[in-house]
C-alpha atoms as a PDB file:
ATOM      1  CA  UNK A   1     114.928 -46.413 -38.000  1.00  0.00           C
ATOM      2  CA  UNK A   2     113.689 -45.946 -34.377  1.00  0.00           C
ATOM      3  CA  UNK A   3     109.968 -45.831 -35.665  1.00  0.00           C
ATOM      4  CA  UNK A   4     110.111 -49.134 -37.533  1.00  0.00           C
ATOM      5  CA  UNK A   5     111.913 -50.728 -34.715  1.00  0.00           C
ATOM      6  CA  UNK A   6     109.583 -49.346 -32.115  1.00  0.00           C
ATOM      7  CA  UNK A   7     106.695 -51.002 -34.059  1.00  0.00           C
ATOM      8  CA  UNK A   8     108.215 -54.500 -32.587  1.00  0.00           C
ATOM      9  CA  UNK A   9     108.241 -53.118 -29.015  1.00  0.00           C
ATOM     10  CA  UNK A  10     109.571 -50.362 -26.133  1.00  0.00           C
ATOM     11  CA  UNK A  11     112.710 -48.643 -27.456  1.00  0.00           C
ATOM     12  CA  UNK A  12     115.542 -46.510 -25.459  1.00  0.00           C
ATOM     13  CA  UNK A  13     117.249 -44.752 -27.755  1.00  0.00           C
ATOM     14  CA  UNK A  14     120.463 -43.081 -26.482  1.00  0.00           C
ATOM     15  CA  UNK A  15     122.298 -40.463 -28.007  1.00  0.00           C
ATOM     16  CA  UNK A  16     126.054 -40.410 -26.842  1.00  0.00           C
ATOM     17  CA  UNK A  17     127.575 -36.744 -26.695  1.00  0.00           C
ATOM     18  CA  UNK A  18     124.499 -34.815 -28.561  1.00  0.00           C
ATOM     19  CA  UNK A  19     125.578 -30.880 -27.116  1.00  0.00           C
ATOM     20  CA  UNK A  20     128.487 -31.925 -29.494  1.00  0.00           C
ATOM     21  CA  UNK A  21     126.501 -32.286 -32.814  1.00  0.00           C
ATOM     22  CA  UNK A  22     124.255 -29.486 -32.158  1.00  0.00           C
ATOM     23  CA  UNK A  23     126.056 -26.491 -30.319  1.00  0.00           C
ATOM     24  CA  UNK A  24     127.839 -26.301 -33.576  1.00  0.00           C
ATOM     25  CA  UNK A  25     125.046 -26.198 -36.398  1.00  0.00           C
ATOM     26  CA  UNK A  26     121.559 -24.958 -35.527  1.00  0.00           C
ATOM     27  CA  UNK A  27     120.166 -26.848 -38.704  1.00  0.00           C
ATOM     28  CA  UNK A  28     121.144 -30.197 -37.295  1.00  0.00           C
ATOM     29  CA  UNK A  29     119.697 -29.174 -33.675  1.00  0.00           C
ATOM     30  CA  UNK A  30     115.623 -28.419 -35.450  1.00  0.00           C
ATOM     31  CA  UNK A  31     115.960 -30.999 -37.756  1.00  0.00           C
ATOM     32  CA  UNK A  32     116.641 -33.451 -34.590  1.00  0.00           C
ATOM     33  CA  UNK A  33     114.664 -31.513 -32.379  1.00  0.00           C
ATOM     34  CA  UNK A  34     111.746 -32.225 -35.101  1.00  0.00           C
ATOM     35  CA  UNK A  35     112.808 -35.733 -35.543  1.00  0.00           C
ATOM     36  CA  UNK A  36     112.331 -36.575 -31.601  1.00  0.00           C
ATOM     37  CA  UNK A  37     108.859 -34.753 -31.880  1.00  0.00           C
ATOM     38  CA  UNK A  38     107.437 -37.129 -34.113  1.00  0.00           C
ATOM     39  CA  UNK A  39     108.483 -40.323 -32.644  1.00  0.00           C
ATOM     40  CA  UNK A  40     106.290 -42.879 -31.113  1.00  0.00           C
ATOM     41  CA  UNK A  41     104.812 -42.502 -27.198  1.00  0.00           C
ATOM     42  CA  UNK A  42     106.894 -46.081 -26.784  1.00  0.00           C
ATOM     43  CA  UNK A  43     110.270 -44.591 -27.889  1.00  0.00           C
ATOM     44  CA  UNK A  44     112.260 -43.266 -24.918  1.00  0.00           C
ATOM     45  CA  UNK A  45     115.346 -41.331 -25.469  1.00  0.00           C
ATOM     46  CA  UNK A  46     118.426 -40.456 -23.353  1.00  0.00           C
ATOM     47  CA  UNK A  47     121.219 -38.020 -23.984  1.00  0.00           C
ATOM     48  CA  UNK A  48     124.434 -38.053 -22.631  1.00  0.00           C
ATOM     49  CA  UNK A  49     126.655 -35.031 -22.325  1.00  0.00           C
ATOM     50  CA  UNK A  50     130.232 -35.767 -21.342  1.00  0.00           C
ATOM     51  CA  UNK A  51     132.845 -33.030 -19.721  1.00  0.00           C
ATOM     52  CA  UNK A  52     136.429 -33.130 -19.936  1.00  0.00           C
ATOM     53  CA  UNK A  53     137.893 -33.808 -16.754  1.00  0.00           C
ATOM     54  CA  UNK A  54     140.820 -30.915 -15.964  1.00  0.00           C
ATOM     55  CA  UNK A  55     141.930 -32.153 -12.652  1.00  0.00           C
ATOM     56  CA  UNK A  56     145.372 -33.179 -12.608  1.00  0.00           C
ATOM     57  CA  UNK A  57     146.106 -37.098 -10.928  1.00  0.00           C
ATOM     58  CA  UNK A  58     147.975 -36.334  -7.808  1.00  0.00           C
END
């Protein structure tokens, strides 16, 4: 999807919680890992990694 929509114009593709997806399986992290590889120079991508926060409110 992100190399037909590039074809219009500059993407930013941004993947929400990725370490998530990938720690887990180590298919899904080469397939993806090949996947971001092959996509157009125009295509910029952005992953977010988000922490629980164990600080208790005061």
């Amino acid at each position: 999807l992100a190399s037909s929509e590039s074809k219009n114009g500059p993407l930013i593709l941004f993947l929400k919680d990725v370490e998530k997806s990938l720690v887990v399986n180590s298919d899904s992290c080469t397939y993806l890992k090949n996947k971001l590889e092959r996509l157009p120079d125009n295509v910029v991508v952005i992953g977010s990694h988000t922490q629980a926060d164990s600080r208790k409110e005061k």
